[in-house]
Protein backbone atom coordinates (compact mmCIF):
# COMPACT_ATOMS: atom_id res chain seq x y z
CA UNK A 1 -12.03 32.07 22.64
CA UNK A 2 -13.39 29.81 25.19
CA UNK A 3 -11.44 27.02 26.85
CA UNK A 4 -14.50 24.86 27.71
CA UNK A 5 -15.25 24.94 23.84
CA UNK A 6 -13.65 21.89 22.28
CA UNK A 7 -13.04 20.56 18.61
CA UNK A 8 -15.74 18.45 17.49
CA UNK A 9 -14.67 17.48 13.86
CA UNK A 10 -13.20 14.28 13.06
CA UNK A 11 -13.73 12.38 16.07
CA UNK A 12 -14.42 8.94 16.10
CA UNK A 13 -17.01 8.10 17.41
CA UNK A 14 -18.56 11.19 16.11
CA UNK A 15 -19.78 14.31 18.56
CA UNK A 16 -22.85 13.44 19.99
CA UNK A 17 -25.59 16.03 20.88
CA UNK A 18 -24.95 16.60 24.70
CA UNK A 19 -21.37 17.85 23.03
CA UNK A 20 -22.85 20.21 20.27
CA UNK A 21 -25.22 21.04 22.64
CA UNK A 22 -22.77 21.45 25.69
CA UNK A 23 -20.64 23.46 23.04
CA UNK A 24 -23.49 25.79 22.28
CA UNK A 25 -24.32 26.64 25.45
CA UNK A 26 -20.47 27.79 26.36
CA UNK A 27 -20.48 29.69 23.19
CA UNK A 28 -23.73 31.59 24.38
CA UNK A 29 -22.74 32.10 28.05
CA UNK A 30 -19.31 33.86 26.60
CA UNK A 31 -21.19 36.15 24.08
CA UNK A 32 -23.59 36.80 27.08
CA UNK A 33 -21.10 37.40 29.37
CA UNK A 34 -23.92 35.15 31.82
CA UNK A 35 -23.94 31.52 32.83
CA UNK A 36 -27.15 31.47 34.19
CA UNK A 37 -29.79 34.26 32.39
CA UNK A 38 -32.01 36.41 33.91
CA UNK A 39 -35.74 35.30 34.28
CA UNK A 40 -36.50 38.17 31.25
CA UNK A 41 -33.80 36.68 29.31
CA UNK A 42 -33.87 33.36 29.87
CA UNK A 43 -36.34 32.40 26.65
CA UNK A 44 -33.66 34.37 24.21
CA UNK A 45 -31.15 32.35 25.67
CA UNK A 46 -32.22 29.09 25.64
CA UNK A 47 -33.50 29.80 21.77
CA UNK A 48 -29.88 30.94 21.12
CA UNK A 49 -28.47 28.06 22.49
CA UNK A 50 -30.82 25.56 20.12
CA UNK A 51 -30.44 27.35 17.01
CA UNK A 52 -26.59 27.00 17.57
CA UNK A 53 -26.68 23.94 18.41
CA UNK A 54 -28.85 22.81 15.60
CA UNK A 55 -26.04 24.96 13.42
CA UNK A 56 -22.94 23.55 14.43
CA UNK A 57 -24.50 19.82 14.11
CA UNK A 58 -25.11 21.22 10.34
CA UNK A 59 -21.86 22.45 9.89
CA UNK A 60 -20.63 18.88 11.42
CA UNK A 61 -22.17 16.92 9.20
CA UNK A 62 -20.77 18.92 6.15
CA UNK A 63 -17.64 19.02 6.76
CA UNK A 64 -15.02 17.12 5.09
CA UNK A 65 -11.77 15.73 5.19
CA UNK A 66 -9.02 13.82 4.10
CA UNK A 67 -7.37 12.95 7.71
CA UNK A 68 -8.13 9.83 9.74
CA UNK A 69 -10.44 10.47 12.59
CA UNK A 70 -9.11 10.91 15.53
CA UNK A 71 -9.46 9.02 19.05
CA UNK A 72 -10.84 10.77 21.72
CA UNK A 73 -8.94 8.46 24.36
CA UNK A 74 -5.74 9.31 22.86
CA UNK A 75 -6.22 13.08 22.29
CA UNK A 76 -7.82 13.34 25.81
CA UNK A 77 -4.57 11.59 27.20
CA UNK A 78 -2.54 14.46 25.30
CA UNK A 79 -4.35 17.26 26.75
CA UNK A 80 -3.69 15.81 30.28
CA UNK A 81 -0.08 14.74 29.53
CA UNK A 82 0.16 19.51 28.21
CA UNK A 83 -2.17 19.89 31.71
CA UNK A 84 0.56 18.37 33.85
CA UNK A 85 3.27 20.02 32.12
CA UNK A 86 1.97 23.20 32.29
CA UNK A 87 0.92 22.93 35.89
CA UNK A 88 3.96 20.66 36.53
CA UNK A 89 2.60 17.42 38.35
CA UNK A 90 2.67 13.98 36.91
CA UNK A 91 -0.19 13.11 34.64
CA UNK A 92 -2.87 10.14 35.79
């Protein structure tokens, strides 16, 4: 799928709109195959985008689990610590 798309469940604090929203939008520019619409299709887009959006904060909010949350500091430092391995330099 799309690399700029990232997990939202069990985060602590919890996603916050800009990141369903920011999730949303990625989703629709890969289905689209277009990061910025046409004039003609711009009103379709942006209503895709919101009803997403509005969606995935649903689906959020239902799920459930069993697992602690998980910290965004710490899971962001793991995806830089698999960056630097992968594109061998030393992490920050």
């Amino acid at each position: 799928m799309c690399r700029n798309i990232h997990t939202l469940h069990n985060f602590e604090p919890a996603a916050t709109d800009d990141e369903v929203h920011a999730a949303a939008l990625q989703f629709v520019r890969k289905v689209s195959g277009s990061t910025k619409p046409s004039k003609a299709n711009a009103e379709a887009f942006d209503r895709a985008v919101a009803e997403i959006a509005h969606i995935t904060q649903h689906l959020l909010d239902e799920l459930v689990t069993h697992a602690p949350p998980k910290d965004r500091e710490v899971e962001a430092a793991k995806a830089r610590a698999r960056a630097a391995v992968r594109y061998q330099r030393e992490p920050a």
